[in-house]
Protein backbone atom coordinates (compact mmCIF):
# COMPACT_ATOMS: atom_id res chain seq x y z
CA UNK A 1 83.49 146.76 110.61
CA UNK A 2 85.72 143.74 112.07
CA UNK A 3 82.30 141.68 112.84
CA UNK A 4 81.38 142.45 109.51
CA UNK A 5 84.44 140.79 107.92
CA UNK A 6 84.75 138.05 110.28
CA UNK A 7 81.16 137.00 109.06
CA UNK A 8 81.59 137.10 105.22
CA UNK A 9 85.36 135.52 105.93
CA UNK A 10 82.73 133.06 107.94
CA UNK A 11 80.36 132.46 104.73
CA UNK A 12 82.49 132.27 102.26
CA UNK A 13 84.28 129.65 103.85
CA UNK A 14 81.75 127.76 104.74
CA UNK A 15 80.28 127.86 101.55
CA UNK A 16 83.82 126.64 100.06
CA UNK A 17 83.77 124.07 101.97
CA UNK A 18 80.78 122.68 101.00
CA UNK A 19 81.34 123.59 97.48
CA UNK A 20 84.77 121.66 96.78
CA UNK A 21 83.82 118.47 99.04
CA UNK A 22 80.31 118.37 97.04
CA UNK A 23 82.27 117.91 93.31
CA UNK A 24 85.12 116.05 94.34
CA UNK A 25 82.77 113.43 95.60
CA UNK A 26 79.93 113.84 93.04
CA UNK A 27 82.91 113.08 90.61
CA UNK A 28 84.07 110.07 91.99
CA UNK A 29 81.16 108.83 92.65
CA UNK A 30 80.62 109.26 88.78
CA UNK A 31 83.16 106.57 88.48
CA UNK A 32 81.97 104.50 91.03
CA UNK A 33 80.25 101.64 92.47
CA UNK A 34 77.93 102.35 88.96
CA UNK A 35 80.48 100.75 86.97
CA UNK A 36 81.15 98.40 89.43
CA UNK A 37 85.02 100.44 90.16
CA UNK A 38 86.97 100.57 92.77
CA UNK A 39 88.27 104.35 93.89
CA UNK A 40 90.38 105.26 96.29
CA UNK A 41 92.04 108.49 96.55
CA UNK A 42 91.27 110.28 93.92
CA UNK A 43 94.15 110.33 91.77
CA UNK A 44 94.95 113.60 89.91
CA UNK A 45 94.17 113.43 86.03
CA UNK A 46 98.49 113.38 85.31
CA UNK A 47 98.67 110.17 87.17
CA UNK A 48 97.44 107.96 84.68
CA UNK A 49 99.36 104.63 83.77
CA UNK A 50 99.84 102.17 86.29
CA UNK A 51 98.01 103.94 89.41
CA UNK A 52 95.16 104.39 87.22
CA UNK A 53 95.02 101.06 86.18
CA UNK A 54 95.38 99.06 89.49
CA UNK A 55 92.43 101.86 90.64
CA UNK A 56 90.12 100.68 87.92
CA UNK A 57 91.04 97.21 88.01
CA UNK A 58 89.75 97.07 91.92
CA UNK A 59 93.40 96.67 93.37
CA UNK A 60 93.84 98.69 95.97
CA UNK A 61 95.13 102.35 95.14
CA UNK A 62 98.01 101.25 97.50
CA UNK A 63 100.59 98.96 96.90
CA UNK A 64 98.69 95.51 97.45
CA UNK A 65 99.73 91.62 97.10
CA UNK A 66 103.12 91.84 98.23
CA UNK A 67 104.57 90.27 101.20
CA UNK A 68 108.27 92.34 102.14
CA UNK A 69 109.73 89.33 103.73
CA UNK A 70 108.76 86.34 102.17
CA UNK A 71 109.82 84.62 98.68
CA UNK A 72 107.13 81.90 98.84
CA UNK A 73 108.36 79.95 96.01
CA UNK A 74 111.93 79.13 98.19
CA UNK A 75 111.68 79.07 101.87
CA UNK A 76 107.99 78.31 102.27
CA UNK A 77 105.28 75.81 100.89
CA UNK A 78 95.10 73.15 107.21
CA UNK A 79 95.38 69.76 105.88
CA UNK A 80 98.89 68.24 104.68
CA UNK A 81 100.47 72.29 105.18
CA UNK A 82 103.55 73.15 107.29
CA UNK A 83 104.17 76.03 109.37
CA UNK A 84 104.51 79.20 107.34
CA UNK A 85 107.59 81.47 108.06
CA UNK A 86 106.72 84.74 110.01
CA UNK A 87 105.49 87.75 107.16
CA UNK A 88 105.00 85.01 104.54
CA UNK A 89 101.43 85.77 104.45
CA UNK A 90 101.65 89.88 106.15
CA UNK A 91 97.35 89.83 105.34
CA UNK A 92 95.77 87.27 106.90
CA UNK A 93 93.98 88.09 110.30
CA UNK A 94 92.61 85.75 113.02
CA UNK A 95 88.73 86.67 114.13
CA UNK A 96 88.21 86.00 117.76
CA UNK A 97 85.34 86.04 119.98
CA UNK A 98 85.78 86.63 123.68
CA UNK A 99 83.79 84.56 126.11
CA UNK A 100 84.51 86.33 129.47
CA UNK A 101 88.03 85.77 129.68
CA UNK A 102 88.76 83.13 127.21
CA UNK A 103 89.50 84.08 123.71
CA UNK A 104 88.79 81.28 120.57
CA UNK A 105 89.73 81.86 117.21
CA UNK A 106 86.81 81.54 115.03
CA UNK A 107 87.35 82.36 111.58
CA UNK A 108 90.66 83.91 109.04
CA UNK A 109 90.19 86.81 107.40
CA UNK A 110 92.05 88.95 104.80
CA UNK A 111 93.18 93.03 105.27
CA UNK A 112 92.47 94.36 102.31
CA UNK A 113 91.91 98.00 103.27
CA UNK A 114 93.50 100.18 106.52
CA UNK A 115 90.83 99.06 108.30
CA UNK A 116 89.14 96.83 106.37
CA UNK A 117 89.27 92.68 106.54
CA UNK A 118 87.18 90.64 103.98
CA UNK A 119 85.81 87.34 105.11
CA UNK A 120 83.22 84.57 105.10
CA UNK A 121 79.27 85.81 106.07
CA UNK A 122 79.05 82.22 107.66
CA UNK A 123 81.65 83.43 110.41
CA UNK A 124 79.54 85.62 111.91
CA UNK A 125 76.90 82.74 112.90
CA UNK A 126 77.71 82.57 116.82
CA UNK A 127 77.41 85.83 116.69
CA UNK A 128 76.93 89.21 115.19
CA UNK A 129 77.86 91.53 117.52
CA UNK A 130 80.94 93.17 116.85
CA UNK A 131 81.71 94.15 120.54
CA UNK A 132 82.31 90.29 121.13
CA UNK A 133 84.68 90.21 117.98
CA UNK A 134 88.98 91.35 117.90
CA UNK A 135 91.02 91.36 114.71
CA UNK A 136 94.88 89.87 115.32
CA UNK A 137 97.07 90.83 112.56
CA UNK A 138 101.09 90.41 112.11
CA UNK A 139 101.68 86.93 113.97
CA UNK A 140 101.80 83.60 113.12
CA UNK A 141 101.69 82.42 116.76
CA UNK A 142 97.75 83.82 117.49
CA UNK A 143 98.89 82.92 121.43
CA UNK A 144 102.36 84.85 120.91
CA UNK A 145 102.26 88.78 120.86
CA UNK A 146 105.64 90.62 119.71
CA UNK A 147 106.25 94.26 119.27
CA UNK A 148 104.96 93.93 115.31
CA UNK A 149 101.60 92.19 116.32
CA UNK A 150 97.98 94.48 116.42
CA UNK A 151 94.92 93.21 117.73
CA UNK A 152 92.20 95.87 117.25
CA UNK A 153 88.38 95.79 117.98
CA UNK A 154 85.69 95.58 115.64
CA UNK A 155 83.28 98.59 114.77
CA UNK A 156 80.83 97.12 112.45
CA UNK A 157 80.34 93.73 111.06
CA UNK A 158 78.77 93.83 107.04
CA UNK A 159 77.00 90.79 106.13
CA UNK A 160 75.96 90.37 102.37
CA UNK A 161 72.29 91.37 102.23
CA UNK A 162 71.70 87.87 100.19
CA UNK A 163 73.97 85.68 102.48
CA UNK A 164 72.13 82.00 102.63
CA UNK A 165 72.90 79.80 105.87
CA UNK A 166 71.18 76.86 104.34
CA UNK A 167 73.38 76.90 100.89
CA UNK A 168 75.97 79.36 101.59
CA UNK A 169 75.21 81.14 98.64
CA UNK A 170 76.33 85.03 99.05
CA UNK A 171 79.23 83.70 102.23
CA UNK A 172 81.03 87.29 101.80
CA UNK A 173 81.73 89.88 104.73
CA UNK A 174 83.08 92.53 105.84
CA UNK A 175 84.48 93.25 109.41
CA UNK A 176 84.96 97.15 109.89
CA UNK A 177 87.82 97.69 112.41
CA UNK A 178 87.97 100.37 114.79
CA UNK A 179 91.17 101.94 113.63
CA UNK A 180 93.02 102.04 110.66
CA UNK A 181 96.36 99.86 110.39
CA UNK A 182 99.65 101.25 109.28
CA UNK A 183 101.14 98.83 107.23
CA UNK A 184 104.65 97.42 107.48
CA UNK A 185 106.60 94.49 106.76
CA UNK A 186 104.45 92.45 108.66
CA UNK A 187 100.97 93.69 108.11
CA UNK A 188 99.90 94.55 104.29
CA UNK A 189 96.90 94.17 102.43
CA UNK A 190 96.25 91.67 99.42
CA UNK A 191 94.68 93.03 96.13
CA UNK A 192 91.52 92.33 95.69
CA UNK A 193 90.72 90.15 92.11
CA UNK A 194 88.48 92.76 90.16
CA UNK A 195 88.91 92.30 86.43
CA UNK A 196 91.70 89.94 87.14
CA UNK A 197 89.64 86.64 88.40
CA UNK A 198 89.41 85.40 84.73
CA UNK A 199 93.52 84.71 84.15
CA UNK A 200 92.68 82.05 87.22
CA UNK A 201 93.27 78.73 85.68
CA UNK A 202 94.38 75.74 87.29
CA UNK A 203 98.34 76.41 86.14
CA UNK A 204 98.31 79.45 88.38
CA UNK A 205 100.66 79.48 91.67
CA UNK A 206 97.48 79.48 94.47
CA UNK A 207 98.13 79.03 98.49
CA UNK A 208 95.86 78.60 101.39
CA UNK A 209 96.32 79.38 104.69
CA UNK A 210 94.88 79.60 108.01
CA UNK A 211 94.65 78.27 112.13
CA UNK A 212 92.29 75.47 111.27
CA UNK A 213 92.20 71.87 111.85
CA UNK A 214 95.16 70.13 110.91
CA UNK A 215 92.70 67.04 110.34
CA UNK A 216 88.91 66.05 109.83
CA UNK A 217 88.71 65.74 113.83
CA UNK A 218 91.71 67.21 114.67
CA UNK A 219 91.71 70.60 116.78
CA UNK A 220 92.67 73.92 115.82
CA UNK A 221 96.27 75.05 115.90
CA UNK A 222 98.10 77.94 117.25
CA UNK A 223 100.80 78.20 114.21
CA UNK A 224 99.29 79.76 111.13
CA UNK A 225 99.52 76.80 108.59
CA UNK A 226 100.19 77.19 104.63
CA UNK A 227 99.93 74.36 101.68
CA UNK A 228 99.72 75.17 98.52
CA UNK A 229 96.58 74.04 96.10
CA UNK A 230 95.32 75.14 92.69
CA UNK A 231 91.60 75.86 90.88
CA UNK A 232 89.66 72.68 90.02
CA UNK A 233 87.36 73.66 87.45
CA UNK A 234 83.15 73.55 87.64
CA UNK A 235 83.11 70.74 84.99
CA UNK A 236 85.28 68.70 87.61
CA UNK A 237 83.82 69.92 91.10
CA UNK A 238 80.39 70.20 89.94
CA UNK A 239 80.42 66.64 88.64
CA UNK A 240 78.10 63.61 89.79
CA UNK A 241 81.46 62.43 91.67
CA UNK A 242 81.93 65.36 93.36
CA UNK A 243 79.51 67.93 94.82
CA UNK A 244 76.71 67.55 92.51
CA UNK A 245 75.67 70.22 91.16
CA UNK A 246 75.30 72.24 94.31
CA UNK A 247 78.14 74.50 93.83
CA UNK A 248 76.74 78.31 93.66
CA UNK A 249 77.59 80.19 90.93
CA UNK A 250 79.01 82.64 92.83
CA UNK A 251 81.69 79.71 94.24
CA UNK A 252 84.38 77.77 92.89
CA UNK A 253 86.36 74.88 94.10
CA UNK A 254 90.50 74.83 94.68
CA UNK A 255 93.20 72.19 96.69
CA UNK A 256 93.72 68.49 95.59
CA UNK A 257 91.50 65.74 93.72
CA UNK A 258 93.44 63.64 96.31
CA UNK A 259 92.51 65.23 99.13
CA UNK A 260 96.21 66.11 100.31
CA UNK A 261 95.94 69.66 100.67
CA UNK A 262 92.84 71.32 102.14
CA UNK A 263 90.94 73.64 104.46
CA UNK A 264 89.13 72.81 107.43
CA UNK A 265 87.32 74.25 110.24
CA UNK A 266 88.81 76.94 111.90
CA UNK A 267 89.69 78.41 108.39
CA UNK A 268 86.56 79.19 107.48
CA UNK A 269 87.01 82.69 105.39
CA UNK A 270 90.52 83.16 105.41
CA UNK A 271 91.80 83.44 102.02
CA UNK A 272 92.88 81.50 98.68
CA UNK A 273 95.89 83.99 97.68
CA UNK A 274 96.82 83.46 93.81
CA UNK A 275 99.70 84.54 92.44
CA UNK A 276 99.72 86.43 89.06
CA UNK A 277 103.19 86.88 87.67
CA UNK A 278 102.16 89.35 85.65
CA UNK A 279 101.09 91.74 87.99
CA UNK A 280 103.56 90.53 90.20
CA UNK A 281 101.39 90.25 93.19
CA UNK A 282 99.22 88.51 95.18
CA UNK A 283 94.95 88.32 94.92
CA UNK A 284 92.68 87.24 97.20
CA UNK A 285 90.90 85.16 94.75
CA UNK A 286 88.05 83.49 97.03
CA UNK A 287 87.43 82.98 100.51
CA UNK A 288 87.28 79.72 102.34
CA UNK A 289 83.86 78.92 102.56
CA UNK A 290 82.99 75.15 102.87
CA UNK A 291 83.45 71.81 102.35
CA UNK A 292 82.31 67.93 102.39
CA UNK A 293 84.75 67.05 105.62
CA UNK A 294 88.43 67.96 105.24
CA UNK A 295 90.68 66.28 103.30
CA UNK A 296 88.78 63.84 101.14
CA UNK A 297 89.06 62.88 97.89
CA UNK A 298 87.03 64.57 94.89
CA UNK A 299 86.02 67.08 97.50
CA UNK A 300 87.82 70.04 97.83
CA UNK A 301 87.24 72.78 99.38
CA UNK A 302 84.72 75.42 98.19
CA UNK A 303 85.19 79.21 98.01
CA UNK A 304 82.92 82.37 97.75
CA UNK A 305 84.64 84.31 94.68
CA UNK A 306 85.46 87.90 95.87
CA UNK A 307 85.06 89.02 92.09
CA UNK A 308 81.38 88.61 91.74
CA UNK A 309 80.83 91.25 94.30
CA UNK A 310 82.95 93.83 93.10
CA UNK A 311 80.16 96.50 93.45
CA UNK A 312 79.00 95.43 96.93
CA UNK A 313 82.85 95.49 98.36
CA UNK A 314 83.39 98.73 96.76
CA UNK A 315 80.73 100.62 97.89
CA UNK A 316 81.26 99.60 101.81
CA UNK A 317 85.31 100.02 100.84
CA UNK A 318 85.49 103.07 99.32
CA UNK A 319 81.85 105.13 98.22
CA UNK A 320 80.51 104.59 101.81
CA UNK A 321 83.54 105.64 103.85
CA UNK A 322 83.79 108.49 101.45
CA UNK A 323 79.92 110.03 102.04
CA UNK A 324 80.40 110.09 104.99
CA UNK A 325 83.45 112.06 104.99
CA UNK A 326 80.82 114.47 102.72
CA UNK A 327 78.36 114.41 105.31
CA UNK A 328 80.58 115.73 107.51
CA UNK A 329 81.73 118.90 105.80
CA UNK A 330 78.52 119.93 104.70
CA UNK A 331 77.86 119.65 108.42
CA UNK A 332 81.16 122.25 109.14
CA UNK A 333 80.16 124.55 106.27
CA UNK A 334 75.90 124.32 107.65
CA UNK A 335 77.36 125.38 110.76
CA UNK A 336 79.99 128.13 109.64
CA UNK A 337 77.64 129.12 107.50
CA UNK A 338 74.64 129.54 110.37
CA UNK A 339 77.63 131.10 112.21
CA UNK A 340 77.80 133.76 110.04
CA UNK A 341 74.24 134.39 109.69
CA UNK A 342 74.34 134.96 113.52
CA UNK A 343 76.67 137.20 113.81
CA UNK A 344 75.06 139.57 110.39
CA UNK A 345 72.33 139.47 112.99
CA UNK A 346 73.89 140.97 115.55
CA UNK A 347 76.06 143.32 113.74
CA UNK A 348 74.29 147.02 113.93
């Protein structure tokens, strides 16, 4: 009689389990990467209004944009930029490569998930194994630890299936960290610029920052850097004067006609961060892809637009994260399930 019990108790629960992860995800997968949404957790029906909004818009379901310990319009302002004050800019990660015992920044990068940080696919071009690469977030000082400061491993490196080396076209990726971050006032994640991208106009507040090159043939530096810059538009960029016609699609230009303010090498995917008053927050609006030298006039710096690949970044952010969360309880509830079957079995 008690095996008996024990081996329903054992298939019903296993069939619940199966059962309730199956529609939760079949649902928001509904409302997924189909429509080109982002979906976090799934938010209860009653908490429509804002949540709902930033959800569907493609910030993050968390709070996003917002840097606890910075006002960046008083205390603080790559090429012609100043040392930014520590938390100014809580999302931006140096990528590193280790080489025995040395360690060299390579690239910036952007958290924009726990334990996700959006970058350039052109990064990854010494190399693609994500055993070489470490994420450093919460420091300005990338040769300075303090008790805020992570630096955590890399599990998977996602390279845009249509990345091109030759034109850059596609320069998006994703680095997959080992372990989720917890967030605090010196580590947050910027919103990503789903639905928002087209209120970016060359009046809007935009900032760059990064460890690059201070100069065209200058060397990297250990202070993160900031400067501020705004959009230049296609007509402009694209232009005989400028770049030519070679700008992707997929790209736009921001800095200075003048060449004052600008990226270099060494910030290579770190990101352009626009403020939007009305959301009162910041977006990662592109990512710092390249550029005709650093610093010149009528060439400023070129960057992938995070927008236009809205349902690539949410299916690796979100929809793939979350099957295999599914795959794993249909795995519990195959086994309880079996489980149960055994034990019927043996039951006289």
């Amino acid at each position: 009689m008690g095996r008996g019990l024990l081996s329903a108790a054992l298939l019903f629960v296993g069939s619940l389990v199966f059962y309730s992860e199956h529609y939760s995800v079949s649902e928001r997968s509904r409302r997924g990467p189909s429509e080109g949404q982002a979906s976090g957790p799934g938010w209860p029906e009653a908490t429509h209004g804002r949540l709902r909004q930033q959800e569907e818009e493609g910030w993050a379901a968390e709070d996003c944009g917002i840097a606890p310990l910075a006002d960046v319009f008083k205390g603080s302002r790559v090429i012609g930029g100043k040392d930014a004050q520590v938390g100014t800019w809580p999302w931006i990660v140096s990528l590193q490569i280790q080489y025995g015992r040395i360690l060299a920044h390579i690239c910036g990068g952007s958290l924009v998930k726990e334990s996700w940080v959006l970058t350039a696919a052109h990064c990854t071009k010494d190399s693609r194994d994500p055993l070489m690469w470490r994420a450093v977030l919460g420091t300005n000082n990338i040769y300075e630890r303090h008790p805020y400061t992570k630096i955590i491993k890399v599990k998977a490196i996602i390279i845009h299936p249509d990345f091109d080396v030759e034109s850059y076209v596609n320069d998006v990726a994703l680095f997959h960290l080992k372990k989720a971050v917890r967030y605090n006032d010196y580590i947050q994640p910027i919103c990503l610029p789903f639905d928002v991208f087209q209120n970016l106009d060359g009046n809007t507040k935009c900032f760059i920052g990064g460890w690059g090159r201070t100069k065209e043939e200058g060397n990297l530096t250990n202070m993160l850097q900031e400067a501020e810059v705004h959009y230049i538009s296609r007509k402009i960029c694209n232009s005989e004067t400028s770049y030519g016609n070679i700008i992707p699609q997929t790209s736009f230009c921001a800095g200075d006609e003048d060449g004052i303010f600008d990226t270099c090498r060494g910030d290579s995917g770190g990101p352009l961060m626009c403020y939007l008053p009305e959301h009162e927050r910041f977006f990662v609006m592109g990512i710092t892809s390249y550029g005709y030298g650093c610093g010149r006039k009528n060439f400023p710096g070129v960057y992938s637009g995070p927008s236009f690949y809205k349902k690539w970044l949410t299916h690796h952010l979100y929809h793939k994260s979350n099957k295999g969360i599914f795959n794993i309880y249909i795995l519990l509830g195959q086994v309880l399930v079996a489980l149960g079957s055994v034990i019927l079995l043996t039951t006289p």
